[in-house]
Protein backbone atom coordinates (compact mmCIF):
# COMPACT_ATOMS: atom_id res chain seq x y z
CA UNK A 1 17.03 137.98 91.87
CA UNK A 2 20.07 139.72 93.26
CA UNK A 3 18.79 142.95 93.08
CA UNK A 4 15.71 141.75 95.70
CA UNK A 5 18.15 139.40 97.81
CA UNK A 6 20.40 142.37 98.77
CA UNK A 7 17.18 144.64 98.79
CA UNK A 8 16.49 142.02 101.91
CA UNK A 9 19.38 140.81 103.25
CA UNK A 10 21.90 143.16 102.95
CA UNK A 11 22.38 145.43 105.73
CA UNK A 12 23.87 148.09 104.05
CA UNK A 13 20.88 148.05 101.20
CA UNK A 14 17.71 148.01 103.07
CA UNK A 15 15.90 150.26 105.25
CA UNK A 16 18.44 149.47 108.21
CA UNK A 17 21.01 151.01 106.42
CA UNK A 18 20.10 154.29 107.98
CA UNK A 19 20.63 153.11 112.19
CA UNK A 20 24.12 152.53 113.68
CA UNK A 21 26.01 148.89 112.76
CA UNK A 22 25.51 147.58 116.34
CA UNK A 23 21.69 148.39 116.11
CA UNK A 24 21.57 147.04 112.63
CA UNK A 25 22.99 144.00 113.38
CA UNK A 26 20.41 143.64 116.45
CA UNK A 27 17.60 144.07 114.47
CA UNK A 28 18.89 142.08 111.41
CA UNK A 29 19.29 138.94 114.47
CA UNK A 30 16.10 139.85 115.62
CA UNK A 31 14.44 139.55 112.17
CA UNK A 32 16.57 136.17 111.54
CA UNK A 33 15.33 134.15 114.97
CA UNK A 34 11.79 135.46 114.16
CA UNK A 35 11.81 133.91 110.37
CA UNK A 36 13.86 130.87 111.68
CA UNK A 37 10.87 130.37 114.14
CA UNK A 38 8.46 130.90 111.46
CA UNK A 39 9.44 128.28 109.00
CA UNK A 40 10.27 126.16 111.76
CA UNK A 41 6.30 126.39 112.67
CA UNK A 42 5.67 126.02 109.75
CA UNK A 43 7.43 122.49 109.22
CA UNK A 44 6.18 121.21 111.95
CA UNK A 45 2.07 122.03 111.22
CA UNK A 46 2.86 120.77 107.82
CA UNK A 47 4.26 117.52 109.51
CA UNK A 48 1.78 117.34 111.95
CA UNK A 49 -1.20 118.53 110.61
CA UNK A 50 -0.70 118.54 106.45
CA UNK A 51 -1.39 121.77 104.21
CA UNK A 52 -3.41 124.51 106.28
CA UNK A 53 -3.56 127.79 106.94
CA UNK A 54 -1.54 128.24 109.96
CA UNK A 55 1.45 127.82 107.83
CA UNK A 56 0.02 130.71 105.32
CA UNK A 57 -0.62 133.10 108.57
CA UNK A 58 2.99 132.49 110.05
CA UNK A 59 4.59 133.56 106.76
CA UNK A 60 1.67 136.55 105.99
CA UNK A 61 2.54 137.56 109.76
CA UNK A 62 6.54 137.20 109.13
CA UNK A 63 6.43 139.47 106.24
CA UNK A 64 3.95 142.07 108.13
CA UNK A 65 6.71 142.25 111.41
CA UNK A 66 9.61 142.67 108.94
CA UNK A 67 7.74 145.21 106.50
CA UNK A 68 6.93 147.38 109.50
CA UNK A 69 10.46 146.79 111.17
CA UNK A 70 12.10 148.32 107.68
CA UNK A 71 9.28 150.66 107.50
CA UNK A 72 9.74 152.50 111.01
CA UNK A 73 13.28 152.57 110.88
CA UNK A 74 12.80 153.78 107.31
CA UNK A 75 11.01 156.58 109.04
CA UNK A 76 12.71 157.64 112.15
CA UNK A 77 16.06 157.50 110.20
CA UNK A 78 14.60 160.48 108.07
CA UNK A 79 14.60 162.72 111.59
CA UNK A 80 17.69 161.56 112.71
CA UNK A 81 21.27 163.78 111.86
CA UNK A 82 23.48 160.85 112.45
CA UNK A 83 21.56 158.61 109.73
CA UNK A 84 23.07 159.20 106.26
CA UNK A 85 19.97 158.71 104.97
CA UNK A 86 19.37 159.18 101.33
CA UNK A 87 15.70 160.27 100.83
């Protein structure tokens, strides 16, 4: 459970990893107000409107926005000499 916590959360184990600290932490604060929203949503249709799929989508879409945020900085950090990146 660690292993896939860090894998996440950890700045200097995921994809960000490879773009400068202040731009990490940007898009690391980014990704945090954006999942904050999310569950936040998603509270409040569960409150207000009980089980439905609105809370489903704002999760599926959560996880889309942060798999391509990881992916394309996954991706430009391979053309970049300043990266470090381990391929």
């Amino acid at each position: 459970m660690l292993q896939v916590y860090r894998a996440i959360m950890d700045p200097d184990t995921n994809p960000l990893r490879a773009i400068p600290p202040v731009q990490r932490f940007q898009t690391m604060l980014y990704l945090s107000i954006m999942w904050t929203t999310i569950f936040c949503a998603a509270a409040g249709a569960w409150f207000w409107y009980g089980e439905i799929v609105a809370v489903h989508l704002l999760v599926a879409l959560g996880f889309l926005v942060t798999g391509l945020t990881f992916h394309t900085v996954d991706r430009v950090a391979e053309r970049q000499p300043w990266s470090g990146h381990r391929a």
